[in-house]
C-alpha atoms as a PDB file:
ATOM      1  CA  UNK A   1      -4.243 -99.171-194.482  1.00  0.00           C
ATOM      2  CA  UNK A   2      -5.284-101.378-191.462  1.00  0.00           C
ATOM      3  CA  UNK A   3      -4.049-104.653-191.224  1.00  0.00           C
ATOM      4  CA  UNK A   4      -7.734-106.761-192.181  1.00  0.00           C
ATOM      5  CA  UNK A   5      -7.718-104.497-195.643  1.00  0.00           C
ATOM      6  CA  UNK A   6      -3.706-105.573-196.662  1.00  0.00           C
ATOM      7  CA  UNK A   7      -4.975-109.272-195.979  1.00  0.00           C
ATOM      8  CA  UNK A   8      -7.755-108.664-197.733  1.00  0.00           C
ATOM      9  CA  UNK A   9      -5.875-107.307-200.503  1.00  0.00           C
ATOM     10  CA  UNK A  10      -2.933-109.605-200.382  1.00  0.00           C
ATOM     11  CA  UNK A  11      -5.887-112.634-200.685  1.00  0.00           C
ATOM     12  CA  UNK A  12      -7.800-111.015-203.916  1.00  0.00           C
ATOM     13  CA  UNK A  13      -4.105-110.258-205.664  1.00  0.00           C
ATOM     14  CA  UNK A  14      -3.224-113.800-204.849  1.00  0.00           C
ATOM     15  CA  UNK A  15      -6.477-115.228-205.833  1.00  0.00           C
ATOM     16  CA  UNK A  16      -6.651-113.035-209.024  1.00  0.00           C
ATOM     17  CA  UNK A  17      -2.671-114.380-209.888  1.00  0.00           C
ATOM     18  CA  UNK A  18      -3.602-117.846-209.179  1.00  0.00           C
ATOM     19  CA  UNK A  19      -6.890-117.759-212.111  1.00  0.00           C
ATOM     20  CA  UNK A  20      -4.445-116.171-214.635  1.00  0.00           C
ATOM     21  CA  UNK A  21      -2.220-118.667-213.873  1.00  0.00           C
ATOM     22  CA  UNK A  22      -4.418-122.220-214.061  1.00  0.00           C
ATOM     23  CA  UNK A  23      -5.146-122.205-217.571  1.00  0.00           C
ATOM     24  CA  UNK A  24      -1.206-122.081-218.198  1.00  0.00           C
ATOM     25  CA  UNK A  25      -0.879-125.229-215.779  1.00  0.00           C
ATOM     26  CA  UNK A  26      -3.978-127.254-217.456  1.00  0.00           C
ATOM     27  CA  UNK A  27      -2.519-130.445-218.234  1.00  0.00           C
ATOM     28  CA  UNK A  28       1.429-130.910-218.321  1.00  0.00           C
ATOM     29  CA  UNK A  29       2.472-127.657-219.022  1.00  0.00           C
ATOM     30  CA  UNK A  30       6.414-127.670-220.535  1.00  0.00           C
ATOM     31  CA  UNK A  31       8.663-125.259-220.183  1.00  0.00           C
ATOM     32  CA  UNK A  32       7.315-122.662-222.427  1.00  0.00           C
ATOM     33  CA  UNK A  33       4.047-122.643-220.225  1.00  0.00           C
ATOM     34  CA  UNK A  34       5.910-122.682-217.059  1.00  0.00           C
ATOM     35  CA  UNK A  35       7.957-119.042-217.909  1.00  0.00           C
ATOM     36  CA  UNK A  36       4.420-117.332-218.291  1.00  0.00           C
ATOM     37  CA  UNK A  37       3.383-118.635-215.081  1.00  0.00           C
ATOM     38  CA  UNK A  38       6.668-117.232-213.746  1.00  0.00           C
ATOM     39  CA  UNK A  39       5.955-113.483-215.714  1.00  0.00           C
ATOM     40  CA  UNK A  40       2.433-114.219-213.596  1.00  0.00           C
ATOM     41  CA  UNK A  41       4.174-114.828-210.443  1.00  0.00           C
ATOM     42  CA  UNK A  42       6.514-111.879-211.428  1.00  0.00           C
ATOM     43  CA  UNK A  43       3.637-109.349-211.606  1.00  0.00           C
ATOM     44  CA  UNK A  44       2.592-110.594-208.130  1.00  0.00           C
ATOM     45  CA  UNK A  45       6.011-109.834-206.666  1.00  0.00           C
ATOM     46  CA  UNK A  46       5.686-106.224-207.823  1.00  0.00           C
ATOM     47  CA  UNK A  47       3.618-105.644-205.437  1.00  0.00           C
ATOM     48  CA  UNK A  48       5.704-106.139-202.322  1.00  0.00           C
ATOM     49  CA  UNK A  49       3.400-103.474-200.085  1.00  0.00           C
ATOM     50  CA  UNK A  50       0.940-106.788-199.994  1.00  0.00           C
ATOM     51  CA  UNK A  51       3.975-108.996-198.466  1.00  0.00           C
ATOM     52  CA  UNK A  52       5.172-107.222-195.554  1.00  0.00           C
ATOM     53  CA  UNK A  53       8.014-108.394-193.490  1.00  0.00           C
ATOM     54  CA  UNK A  54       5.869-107.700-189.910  1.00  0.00           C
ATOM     55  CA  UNK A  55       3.031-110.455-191.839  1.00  0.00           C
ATOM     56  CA  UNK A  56       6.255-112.514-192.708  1.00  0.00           C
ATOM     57  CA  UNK A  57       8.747-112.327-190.452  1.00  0.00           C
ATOM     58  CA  UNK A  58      11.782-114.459-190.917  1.00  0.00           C
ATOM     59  CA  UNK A  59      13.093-116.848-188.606  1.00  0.00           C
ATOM     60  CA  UNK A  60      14.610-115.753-185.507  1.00  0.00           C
ATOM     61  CA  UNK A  61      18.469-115.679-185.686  1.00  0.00           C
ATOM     62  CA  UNK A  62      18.022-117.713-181.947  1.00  0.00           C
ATOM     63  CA  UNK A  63      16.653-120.709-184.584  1.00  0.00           C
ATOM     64  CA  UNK A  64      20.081-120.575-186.517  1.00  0.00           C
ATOM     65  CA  UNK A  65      21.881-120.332-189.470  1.00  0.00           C
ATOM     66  CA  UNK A  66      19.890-121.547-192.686  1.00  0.00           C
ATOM     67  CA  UNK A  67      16.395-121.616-190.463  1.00  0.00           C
ATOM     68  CA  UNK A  68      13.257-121.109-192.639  1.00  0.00           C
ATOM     69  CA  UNK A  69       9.892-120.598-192.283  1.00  0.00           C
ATOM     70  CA  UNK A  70       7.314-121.005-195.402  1.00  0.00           C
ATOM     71  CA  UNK A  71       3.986-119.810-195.546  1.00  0.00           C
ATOM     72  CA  UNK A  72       1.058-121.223-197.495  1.00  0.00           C
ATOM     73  CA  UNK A  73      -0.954-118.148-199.340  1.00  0.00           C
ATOM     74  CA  UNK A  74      -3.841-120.161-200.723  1.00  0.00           C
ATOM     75  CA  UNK A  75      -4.628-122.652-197.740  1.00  0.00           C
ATOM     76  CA  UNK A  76      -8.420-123.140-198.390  1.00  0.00           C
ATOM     77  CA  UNK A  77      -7.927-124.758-201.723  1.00  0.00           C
ATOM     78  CA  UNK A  78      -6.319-127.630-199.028  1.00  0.00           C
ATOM     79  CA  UNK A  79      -4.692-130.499-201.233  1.00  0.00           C
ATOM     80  CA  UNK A  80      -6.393-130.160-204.658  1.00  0.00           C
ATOM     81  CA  UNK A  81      -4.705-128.388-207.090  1.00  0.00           C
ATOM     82  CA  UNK A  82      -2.166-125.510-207.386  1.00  0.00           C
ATOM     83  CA  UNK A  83      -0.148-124.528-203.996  1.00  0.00           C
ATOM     84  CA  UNK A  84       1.670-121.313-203.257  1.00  0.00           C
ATOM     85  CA  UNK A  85       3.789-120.708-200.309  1.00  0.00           C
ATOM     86  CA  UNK A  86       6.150-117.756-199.824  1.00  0.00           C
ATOM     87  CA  UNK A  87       9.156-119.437-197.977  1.00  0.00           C
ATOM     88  CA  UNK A  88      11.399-116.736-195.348  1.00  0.00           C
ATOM     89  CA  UNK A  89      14.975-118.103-194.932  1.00  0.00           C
ATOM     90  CA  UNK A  90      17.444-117.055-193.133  1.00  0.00           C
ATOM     91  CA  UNK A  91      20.853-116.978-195.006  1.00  0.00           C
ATOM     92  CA  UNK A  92      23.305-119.793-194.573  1.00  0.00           C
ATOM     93  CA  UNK A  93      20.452-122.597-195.956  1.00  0.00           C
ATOM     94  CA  UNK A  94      21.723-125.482-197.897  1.00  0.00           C
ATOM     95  CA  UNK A  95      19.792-128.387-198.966  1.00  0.00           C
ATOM     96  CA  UNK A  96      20.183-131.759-200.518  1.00  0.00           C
ATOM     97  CA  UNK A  97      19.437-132.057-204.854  1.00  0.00           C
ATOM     98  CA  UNK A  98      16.181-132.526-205.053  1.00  0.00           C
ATOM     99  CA  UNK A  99      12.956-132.970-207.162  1.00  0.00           C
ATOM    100  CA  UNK A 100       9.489-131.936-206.747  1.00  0.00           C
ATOM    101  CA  UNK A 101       7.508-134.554-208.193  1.00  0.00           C
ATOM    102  CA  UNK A 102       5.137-131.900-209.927  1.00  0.00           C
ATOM    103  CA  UNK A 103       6.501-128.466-211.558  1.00  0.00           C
ATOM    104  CA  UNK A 104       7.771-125.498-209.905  1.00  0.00           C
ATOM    105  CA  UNK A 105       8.314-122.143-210.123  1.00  0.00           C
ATOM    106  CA  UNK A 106      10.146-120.206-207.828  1.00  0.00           C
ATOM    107  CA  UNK A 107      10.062-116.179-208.351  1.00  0.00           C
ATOM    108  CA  UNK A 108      11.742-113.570-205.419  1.00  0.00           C
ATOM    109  CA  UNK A 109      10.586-110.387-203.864  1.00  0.00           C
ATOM    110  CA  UNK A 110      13.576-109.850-201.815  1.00  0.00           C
ATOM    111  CA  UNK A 111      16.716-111.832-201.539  1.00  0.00           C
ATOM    112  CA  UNK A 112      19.121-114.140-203.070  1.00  0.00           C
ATOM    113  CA  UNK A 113      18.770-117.863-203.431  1.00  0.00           C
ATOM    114  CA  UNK A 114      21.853-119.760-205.340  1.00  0.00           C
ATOM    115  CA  UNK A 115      20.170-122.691-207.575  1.00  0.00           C
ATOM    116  CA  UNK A 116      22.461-125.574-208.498  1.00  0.00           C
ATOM    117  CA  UNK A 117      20.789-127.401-211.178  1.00  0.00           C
ATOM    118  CA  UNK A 118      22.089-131.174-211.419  1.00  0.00           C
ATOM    119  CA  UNK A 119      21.866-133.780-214.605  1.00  0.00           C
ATOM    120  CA  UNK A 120      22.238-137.622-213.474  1.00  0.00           C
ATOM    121  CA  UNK A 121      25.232-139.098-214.643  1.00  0.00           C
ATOM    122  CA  UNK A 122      24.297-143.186-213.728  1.00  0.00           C
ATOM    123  CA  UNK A 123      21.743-145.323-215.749  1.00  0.00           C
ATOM    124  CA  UNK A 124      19.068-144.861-213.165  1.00  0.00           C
ATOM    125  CA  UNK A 125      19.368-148.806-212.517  1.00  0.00           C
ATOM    126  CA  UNK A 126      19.712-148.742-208.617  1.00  0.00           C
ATOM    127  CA  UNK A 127      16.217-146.823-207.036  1.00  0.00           C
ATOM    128  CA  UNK A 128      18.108-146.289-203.656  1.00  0.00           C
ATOM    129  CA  UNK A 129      21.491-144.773-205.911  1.00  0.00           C
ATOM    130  CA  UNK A 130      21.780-141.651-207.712  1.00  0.00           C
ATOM    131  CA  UNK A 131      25.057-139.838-209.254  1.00  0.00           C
ATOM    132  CA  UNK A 132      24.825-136.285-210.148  1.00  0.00           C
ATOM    133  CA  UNK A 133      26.922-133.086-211.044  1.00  0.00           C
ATOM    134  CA  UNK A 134      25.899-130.175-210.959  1.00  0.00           C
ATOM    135  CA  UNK A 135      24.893-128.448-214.920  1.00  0.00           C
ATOM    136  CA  UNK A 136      24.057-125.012-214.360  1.00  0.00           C
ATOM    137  CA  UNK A 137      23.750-122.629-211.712  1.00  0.00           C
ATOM    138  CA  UNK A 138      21.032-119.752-210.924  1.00  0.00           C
ATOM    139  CA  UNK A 139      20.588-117.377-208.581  1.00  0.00           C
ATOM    140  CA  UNK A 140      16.969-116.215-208.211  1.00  0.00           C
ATOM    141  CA  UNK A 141      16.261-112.726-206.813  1.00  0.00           C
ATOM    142  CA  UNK A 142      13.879-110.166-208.135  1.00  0.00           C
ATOM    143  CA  UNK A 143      13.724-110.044-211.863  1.00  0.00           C
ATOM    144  CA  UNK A 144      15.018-113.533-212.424  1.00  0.00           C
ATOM    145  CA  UNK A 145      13.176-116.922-211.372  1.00  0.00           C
ATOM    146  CA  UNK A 146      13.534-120.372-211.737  1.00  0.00           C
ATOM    147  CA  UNK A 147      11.576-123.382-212.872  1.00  0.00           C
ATOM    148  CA  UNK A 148      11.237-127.099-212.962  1.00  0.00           C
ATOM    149  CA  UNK A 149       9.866-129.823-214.503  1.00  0.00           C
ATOM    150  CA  UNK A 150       8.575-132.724-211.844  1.00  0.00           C
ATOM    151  CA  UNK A 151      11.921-134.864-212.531  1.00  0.00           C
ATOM    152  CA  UNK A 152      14.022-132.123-212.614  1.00  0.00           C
ATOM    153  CA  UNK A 153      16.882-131.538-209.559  1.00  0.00           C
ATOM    154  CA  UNK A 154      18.337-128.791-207.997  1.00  0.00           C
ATOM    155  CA  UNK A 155      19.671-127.485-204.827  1.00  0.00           C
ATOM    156  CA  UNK A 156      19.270-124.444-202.331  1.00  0.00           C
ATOM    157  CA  UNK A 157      21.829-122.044-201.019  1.00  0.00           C
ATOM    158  CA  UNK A 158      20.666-118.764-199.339  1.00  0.00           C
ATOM    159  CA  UNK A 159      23.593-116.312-200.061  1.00  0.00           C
ATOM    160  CA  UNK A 160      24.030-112.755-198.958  1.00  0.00           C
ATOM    161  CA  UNK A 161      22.855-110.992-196.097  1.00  0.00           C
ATOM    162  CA  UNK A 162      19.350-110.840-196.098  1.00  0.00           C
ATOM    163  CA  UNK A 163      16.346-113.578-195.489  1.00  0.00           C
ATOM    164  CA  UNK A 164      14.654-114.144-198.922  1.00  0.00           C
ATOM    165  CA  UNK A 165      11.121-113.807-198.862  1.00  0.00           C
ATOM    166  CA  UNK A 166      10.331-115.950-202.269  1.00  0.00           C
ATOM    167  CA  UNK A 167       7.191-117.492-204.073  1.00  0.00           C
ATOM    168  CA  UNK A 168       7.143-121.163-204.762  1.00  0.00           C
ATOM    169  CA  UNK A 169       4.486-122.473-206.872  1.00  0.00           C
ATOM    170  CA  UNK A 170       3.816-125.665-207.524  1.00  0.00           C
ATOM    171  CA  UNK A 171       1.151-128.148-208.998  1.00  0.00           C
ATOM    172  CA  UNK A 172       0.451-129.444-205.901  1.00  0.00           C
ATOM    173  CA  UNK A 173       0.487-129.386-202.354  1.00  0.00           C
ATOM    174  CA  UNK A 174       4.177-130.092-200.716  1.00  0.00           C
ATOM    175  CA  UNK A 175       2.852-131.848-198.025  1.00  0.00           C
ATOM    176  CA  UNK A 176       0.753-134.417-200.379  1.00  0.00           C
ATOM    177  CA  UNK A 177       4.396-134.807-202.527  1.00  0.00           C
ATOM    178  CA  UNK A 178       5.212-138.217-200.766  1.00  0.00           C
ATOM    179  CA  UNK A 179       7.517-139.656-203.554  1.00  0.00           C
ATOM    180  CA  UNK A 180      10.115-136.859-203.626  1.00  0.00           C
ATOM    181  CA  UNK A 181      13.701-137.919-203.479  1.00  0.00           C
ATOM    182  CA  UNK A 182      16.930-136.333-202.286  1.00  0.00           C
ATOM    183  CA  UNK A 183      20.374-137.088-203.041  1.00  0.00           C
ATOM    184  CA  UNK A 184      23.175-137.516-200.539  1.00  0.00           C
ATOM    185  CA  UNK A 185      26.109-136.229-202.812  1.00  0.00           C
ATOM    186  CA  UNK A 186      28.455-137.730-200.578  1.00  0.00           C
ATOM    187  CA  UNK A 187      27.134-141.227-200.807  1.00  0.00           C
ATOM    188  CA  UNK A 188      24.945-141.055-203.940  1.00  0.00           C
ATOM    189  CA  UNK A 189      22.049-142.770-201.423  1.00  0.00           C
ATOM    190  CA  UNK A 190      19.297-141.457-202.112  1.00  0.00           C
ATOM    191  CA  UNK A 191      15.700-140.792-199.691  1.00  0.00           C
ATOM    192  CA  UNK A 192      12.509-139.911-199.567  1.00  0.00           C
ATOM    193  CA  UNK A 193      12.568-136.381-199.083  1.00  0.00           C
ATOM    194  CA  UNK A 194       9.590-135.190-197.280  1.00  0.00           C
ATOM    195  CA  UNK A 195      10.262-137.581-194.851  1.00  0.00           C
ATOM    196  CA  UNK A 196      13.866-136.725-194.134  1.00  0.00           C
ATOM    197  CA  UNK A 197      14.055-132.748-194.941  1.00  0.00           C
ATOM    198  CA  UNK A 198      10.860-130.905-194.603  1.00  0.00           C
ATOM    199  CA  UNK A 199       9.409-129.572-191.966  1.00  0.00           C
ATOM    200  CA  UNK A 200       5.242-128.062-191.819  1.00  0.00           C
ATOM    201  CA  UNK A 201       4.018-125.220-193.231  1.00  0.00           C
ATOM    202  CA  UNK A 202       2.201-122.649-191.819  1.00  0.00           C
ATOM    203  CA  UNK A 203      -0.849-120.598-193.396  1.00  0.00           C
ATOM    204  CA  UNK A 204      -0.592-117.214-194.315  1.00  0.00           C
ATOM    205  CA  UNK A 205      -3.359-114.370-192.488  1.00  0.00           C
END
């Protein structure tokens, strides 16, 4: 298969997952609505052969430990609506708890990401103060995913050997997500996320 038909391919599968998957996501959708968009997301991982490594690649080990690179698989849709990325990183990643702002759902094709889902413990009283512990933990590789609500807070840990190479859905657009917080567990201080933490995406071929 020449390179043009797999993107070609990999575009229609992607576009095809992402129309089963809007009527699920019309409106708020709960949890209930956001495991069927993860069996959706599920069926698209199946087919790996459309997600080669060589179309991609993880970072280079010269970037260092916990590097990542995510790719956006529906850029023409811009910042309206639904976003998918498939994020590359490097084990050895760690990030702050944080939310989303909108829901999530996070499936794998290959590789192991530790999920450490956190409740708040404080009244919520103090906007720039946040205590947390952690209430459940989940690893997502193939066959098991994750999701969130917008409010919902977790944190990454890329564990094994190998770079994942995961979806991430979401309801919209990272880069438009300007109120997301993280959590300093140290400190309980907490910031604005995207501005701190995140660094550009880059489209997909």
């Amino acid at each position: 298969m020449s390179h043009d038909t797999l993107a070609q391919d990999r575009r229609a599968a992607v576009s095809a997952a992402l129309a089963r998957i809007r009527p699920l996501a019309a409106g708020t959708p709960d949890r209930a609505a956001l495991a069927r968009i993860a069996d959706e997301l599920t069926t698209l991982a199946g087919r790996s052969e459309l997600f080669p490594r060589s179309d991609f690649p993880p970072p280079d080990a010269s970037d260092g430990v916990g590097a990542s690179t995510r790719y956006r698989l529906n850029p023409q849709e811009g910042d309206a609506g639904l976003a998918l990325y498939l994020n590359s990183i490097n084990p050895g990643k760690s990030t702050l708890p944080h939310n989303h702002d909108t829901w999530a759902v996070i499936v794998a094709i290959e590789g192991q990401e530790e999920n450490r889902v956190y409740r708040r413990t404080d009244d919520g009283s103090r906007p720039d103060h946040a205590q947390l512990e952690v209430e459940r933990e989940v690893t997502v590789q193939p066959g098991t995913p994750i999701a969130f609500l917008p409010d919902d807070l977790h944190s990454i840990h890329v564990i094994g050997t190998q770079p994942t190479l995961h979806f991430h859905l979401y309801g919209r657009p990272l880069e438009t997500l300007s109120r997301r917080i993280g959590v300093d567990l140290a400190t309980g201080k907490v910031l604005n996320y995207n501005a701190t933490q995140m660094t550009p995406s880059k489209e997909a071929a």
